[in-house]
C-alpha atoms as a PDB file:
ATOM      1  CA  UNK A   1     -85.455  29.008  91.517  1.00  0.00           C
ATOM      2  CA  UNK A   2     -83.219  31.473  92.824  1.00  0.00           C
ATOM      3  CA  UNK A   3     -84.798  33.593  95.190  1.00  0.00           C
ATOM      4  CA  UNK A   4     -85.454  37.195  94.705  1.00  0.00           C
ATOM      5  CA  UNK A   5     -85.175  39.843  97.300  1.00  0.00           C
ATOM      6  CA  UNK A   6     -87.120  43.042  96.326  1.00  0.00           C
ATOM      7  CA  UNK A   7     -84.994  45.217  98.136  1.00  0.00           C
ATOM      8  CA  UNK A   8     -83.774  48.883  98.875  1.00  0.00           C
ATOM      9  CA  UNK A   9     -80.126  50.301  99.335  1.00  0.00           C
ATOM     10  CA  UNK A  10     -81.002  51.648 102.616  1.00  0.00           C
ATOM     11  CA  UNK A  11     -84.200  50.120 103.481  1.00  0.00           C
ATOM     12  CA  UNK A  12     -82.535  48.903 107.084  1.00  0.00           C
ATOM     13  CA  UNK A  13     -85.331  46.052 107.026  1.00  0.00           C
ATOM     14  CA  UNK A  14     -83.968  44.856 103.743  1.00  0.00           C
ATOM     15  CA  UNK A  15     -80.192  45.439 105.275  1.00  0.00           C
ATOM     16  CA  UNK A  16     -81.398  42.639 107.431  1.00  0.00           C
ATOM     17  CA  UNK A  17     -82.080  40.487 104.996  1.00  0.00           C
ATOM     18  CA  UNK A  18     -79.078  40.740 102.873  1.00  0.00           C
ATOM     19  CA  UNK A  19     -76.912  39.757 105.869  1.00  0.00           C
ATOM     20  CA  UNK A  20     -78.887  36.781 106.822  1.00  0.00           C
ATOM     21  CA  UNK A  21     -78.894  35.826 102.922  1.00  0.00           C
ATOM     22  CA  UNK A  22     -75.142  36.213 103.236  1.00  0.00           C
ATOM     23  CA  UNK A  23     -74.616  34.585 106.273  1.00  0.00           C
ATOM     24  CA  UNK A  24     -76.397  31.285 105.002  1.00  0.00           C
ATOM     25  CA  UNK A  25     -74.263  31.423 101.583  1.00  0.00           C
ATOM     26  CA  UNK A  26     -77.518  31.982  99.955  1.00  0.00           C
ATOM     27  CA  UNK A  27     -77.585  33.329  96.142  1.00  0.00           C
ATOM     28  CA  UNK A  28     -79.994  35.596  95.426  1.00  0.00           C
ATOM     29  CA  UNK A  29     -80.759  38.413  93.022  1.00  0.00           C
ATOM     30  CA  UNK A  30     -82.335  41.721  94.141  1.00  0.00           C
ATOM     31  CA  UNK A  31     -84.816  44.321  92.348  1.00  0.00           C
ATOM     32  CA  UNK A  32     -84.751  47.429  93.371  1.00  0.00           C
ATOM     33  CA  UNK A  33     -87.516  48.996  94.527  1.00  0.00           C
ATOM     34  CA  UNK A  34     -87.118  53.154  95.326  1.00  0.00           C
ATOM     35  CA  UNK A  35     -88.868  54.091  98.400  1.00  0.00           C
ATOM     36  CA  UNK A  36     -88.147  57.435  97.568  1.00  0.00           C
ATOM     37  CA  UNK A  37     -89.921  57.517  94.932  1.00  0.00           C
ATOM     38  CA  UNK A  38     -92.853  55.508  95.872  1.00  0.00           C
ATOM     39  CA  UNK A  39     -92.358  52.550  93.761  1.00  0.00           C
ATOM     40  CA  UNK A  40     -93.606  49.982  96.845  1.00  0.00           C
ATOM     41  CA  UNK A  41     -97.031  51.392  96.044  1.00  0.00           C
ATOM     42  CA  UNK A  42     -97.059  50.633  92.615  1.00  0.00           C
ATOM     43  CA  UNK A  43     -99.910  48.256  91.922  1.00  0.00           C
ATOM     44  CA  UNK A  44     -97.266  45.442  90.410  1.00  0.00           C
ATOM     45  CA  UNK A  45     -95.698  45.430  94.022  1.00  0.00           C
ATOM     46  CA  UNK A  46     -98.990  45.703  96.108  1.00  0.00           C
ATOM     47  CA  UNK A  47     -99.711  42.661  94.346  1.00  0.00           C
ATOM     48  CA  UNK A  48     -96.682  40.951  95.759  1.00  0.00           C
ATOM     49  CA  UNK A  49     -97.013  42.377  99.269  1.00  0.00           C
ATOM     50  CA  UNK A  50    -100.307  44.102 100.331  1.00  0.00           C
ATOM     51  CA  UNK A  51     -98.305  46.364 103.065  1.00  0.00           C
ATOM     52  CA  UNK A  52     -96.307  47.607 100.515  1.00  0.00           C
ATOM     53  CA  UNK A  53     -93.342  47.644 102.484  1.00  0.00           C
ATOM     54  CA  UNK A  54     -89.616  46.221 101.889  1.00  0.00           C
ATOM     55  CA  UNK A  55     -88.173  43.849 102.061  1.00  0.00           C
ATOM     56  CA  UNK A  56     -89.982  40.849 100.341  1.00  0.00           C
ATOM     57  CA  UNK A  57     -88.302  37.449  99.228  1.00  0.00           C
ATOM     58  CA  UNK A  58     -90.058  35.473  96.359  1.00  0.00           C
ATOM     59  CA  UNK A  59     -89.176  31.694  96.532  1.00  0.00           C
ATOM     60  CA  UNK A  60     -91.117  30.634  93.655  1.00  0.00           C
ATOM     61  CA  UNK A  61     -93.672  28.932  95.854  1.00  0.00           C
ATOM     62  CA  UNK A  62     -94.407  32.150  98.295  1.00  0.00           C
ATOM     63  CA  UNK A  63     -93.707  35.562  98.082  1.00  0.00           C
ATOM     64  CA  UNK A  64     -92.371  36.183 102.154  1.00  0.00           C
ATOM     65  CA  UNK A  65     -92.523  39.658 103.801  1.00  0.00           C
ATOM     66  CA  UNK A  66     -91.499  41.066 106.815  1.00  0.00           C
ATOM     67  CA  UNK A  67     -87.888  40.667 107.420  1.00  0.00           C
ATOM     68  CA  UNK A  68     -87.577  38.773 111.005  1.00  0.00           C
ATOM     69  CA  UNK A  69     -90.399  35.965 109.026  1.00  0.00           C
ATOM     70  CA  UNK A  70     -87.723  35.965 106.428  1.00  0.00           C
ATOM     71  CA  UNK A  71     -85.339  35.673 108.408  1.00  0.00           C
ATOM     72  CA  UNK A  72     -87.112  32.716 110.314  1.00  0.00           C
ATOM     73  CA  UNK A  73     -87.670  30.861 106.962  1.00  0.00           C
ATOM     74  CA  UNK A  74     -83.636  30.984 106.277  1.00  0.00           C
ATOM     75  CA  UNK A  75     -83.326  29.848 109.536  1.00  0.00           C
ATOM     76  CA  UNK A  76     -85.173  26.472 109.010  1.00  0.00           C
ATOM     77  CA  UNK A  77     -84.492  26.020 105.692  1.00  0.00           C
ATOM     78  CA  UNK A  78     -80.194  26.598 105.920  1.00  0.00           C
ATOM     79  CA  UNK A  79     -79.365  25.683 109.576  1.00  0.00           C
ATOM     80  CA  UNK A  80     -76.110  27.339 109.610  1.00  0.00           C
ATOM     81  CA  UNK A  81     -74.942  29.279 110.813  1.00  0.00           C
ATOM     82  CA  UNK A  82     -78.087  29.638 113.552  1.00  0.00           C
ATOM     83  CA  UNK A  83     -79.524  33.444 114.184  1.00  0.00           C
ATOM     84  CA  UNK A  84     -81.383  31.947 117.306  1.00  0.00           C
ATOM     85  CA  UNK A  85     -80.232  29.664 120.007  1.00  0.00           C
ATOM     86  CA  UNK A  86     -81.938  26.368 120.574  1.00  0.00           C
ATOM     87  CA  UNK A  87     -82.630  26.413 124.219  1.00  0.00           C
ATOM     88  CA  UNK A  88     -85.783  28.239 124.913  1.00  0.00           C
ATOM     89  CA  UNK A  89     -84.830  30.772 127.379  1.00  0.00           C
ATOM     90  CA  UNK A  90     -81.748  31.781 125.291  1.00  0.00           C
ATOM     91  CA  UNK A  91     -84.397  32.059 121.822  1.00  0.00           C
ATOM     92  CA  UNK A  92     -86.366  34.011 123.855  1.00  0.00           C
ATOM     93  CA  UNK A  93     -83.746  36.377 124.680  1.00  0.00           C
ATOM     94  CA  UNK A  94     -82.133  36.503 121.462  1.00  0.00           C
ATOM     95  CA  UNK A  95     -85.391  37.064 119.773  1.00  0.00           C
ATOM     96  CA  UNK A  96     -86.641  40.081 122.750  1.00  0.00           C
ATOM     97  CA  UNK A  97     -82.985  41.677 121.825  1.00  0.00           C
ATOM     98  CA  UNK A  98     -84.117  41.598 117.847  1.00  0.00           C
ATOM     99  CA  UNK A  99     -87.453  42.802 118.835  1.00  0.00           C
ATOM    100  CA  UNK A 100     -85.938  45.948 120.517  1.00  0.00           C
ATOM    101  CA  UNK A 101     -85.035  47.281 117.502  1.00  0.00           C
ATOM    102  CA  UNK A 102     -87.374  45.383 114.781  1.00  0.00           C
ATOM    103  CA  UNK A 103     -90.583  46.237 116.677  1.00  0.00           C
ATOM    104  CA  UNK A 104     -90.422  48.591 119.258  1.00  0.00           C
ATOM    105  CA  UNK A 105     -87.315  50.734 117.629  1.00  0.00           C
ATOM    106  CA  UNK A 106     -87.488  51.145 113.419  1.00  0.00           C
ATOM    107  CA  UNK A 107     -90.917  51.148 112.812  1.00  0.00           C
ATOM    108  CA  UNK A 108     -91.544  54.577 114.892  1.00  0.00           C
ATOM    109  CA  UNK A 109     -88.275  55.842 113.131  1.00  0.00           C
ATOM    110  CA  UNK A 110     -88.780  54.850 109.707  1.00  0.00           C
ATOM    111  CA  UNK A 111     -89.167  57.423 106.486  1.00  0.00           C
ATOM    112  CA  UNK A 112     -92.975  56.837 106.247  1.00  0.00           C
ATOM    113  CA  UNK A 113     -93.420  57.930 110.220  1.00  0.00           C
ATOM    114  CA  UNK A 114     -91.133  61.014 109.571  1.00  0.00           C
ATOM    115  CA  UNK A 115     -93.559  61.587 106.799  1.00  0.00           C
ATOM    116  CA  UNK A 116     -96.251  61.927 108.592  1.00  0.00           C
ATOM    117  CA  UNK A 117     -94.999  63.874 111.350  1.00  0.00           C
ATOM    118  CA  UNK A 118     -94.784  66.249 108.411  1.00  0.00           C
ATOM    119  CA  UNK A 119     -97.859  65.755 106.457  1.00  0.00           C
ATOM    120  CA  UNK A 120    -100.160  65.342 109.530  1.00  0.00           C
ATOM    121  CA  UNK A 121     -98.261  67.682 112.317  1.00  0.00           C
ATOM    122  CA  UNK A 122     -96.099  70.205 110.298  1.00  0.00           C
ATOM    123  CA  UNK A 123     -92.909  68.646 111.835  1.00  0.00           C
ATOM    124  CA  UNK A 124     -89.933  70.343 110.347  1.00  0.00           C
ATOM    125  CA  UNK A 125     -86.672  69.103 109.573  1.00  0.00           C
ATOM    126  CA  UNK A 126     -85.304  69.565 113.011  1.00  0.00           C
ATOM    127  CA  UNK A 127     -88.691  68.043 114.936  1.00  0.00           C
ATOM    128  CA  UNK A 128     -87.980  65.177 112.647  1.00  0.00           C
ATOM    129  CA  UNK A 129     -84.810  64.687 113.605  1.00  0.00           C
ATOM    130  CA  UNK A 130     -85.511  64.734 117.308  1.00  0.00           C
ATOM    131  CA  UNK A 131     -87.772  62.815 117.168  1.00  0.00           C
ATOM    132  CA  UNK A 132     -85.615  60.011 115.378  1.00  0.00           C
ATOM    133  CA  UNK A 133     -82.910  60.683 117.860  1.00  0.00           C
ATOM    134  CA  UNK A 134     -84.866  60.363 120.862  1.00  0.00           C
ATOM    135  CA  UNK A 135     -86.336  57.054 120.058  1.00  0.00           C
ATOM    136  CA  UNK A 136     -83.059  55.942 118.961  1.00  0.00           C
ATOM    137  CA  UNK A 137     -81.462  56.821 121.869  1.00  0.00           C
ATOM    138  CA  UNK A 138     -84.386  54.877 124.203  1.00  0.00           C
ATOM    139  CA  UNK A 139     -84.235  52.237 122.099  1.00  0.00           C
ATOM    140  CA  UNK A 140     -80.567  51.289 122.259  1.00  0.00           C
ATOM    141  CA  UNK A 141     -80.153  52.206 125.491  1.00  0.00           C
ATOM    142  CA  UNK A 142     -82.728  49.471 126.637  1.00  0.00           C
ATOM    143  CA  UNK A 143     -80.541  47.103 124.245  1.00  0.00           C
ATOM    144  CA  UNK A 144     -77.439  47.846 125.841  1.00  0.00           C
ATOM    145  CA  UNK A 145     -78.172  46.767 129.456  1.00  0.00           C
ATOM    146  CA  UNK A 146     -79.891  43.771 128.037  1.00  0.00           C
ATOM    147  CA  UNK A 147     -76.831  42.392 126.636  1.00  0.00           C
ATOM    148  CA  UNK A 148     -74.332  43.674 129.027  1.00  0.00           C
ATOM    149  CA  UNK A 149     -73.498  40.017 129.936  1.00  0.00           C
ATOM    150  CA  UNK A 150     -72.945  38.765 126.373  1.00  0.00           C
ATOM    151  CA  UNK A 151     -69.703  37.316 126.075  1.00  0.00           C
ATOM    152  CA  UNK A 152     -67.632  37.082 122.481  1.00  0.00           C
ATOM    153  CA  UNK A 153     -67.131  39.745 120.014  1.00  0.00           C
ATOM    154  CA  UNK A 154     -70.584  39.473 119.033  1.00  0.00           C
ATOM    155  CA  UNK A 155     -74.213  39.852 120.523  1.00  0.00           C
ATOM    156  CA  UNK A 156     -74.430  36.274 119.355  1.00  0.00           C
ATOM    157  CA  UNK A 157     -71.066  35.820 121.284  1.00  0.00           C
ATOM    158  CA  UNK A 158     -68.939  33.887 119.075  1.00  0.00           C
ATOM    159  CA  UNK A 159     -71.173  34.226 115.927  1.00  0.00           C
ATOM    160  CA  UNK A 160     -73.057  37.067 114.811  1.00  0.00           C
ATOM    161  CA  UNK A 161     -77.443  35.802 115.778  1.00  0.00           C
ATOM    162  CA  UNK A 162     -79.959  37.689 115.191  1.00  0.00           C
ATOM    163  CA  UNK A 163     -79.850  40.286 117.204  1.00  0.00           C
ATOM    164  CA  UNK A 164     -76.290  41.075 115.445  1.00  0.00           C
ATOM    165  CA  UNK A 165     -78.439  41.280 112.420  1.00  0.00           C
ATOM    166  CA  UNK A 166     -81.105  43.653 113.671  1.00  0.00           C
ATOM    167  CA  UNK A 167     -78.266  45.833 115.130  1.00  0.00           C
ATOM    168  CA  UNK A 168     -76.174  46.511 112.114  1.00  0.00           C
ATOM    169  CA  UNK A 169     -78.819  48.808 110.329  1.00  0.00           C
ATOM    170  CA  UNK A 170     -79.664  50.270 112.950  1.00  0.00           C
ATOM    171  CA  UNK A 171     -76.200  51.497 113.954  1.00  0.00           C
ATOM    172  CA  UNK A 172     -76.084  52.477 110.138  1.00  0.00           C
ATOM    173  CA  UNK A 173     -78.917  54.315 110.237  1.00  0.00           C
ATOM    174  CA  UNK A 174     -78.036  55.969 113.741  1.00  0.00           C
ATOM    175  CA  UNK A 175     -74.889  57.498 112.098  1.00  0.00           C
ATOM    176  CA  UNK A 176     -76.651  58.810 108.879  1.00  0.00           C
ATOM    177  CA  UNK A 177     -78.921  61.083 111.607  1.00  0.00           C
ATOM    178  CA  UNK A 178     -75.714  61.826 114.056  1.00  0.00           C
ATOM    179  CA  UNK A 179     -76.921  60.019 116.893  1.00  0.00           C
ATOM    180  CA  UNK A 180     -74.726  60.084 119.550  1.00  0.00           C
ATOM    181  CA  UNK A 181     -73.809  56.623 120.574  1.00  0.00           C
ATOM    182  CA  UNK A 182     -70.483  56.968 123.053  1.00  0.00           C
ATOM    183  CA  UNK A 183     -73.119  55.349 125.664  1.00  0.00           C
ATOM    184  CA  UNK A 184     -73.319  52.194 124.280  1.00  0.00           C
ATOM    185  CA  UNK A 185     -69.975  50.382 123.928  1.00  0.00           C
ATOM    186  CA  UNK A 186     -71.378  46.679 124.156  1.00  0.00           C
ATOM    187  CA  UNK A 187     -73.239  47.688 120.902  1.00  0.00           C
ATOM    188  CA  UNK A 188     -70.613  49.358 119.209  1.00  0.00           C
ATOM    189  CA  UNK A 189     -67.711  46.646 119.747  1.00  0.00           C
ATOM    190  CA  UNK A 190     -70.068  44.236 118.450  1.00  0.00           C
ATOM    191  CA  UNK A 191     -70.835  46.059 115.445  1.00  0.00           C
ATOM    192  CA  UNK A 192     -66.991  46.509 114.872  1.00  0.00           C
ATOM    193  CA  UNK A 193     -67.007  42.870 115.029  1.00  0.00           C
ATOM    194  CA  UNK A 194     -69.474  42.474 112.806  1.00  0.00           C
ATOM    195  CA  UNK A 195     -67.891  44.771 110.158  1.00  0.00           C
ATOM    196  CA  UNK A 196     -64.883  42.433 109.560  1.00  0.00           C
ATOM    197  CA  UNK A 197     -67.277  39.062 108.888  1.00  0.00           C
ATOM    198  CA  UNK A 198     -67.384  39.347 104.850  1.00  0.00           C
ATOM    199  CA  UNK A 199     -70.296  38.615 104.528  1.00  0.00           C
ATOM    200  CA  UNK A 200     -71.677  41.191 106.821  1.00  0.00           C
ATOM    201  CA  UNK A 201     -69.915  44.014 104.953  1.00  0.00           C
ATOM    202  CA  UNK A 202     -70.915  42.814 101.643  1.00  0.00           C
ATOM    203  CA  UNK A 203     -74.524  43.621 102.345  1.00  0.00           C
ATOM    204  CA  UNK A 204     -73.638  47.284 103.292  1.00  0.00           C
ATOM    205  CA  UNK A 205     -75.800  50.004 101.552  1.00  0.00           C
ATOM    206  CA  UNK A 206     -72.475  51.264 100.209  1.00  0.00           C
ATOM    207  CA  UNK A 207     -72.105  48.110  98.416  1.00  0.00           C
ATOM    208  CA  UNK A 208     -75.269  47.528  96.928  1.00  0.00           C
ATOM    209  CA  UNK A 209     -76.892  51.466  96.539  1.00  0.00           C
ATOM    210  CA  UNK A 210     -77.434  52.156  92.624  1.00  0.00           C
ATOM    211  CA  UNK A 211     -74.422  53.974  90.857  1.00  0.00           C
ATOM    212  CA  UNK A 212     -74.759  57.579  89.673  1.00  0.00           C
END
């Protein structure tokens, strides 16, 4: 069957997905699901992924959740192009670089965080905010000096890997909360590089979001 990505426009965990879908030439169709609006914890999607979090890929056989196992699965399943080096060290690095963001960065930034920080602690808009920046701003500057010696256009170097893929959103998302970013040029010429690989743009909120 074709796979289905249970996705949202600007879920940047779903963002990652797309792009690795793309980048493996793999067809897939995509149902929305509105985290504004609560939909992932709807009972019908619960069923299909007990966090209730995007995204989540359902290959007939296995409904897959959390976006760097997705991503893993694409990897072994369509070998090209790779989003992790063979040699060890290298997939170690490639994967800590991912990790940066996918782990250590999003999840302390994401809407259901900045939620809380309102439900629990009477954050306002502006604690929100700094609070997004700041861990933004740790996060990629951490990144930055760990790929200072990359070589290519990309993180990947030649090709975009997987740390290319986590970066993306994130740089998306950093823009959307006017982070400032002039610190990090490694990261930003590789996301200009990564803006002109088709396949890579074509999973760009602005190209999937719902129309008015």
């Amino acid at each position: 069957m074709t796979p289905v990505l249970y996705d949202y426009w600007r879920s940047s965990a779903a963002y990652r997905v797309r792009i690795a879908l793309n980048l493996k030439h793999v067809a897939y169709e995509r149902v929305a699901i509105d985290l504004t609006q609560g939909e992932q914890r709807s009972a019908a999607f619960l069923a299909r992924n007990p966090q209730g979090l995007l995204p989540a890929l359902d290959i007939g056989t296995a409904v897959l959740t959390q976006s760097l196992a997705i991503i893993d699965y694409l990897d072994a399943m369509h070998k090209e192009p790779p989003m992790v080096p063979s040699g060890p060290a290298a997939r170690a690095a490639v994967l800590a670089q991912a990790l940066v963001i996918a782990a250590d960065l999003h999840p302390i930034d994401n809407l259901r965080v900045l939620n809380r920080l309102t439900s629990q602690f009477g954050a306002d808009q502006a604690a929100r905010e700094a609070w997004y920046v700041h861990w933004m701003v740790e996060g990629l500057t951490a990144l930055e000096a760990m790929t200072a010696s990359a070589s290519g256009p990309f993180l990947g170097g030649d090709t975009p890997n997987l740390a290319d893929v986590c970066l993306v959103p994130q740089l998306y998302n950093a823009r959307r909360f006017s982070v400032p970013l002039d610190a990090f040029p490694r990261l930003l010429a590789a996301d200009k590089a990564a803006a002109n690989v088709a396949e890579i743009a074509a999973a760009h909120p602005d190209r999937v979001k719902p129309q008015a």
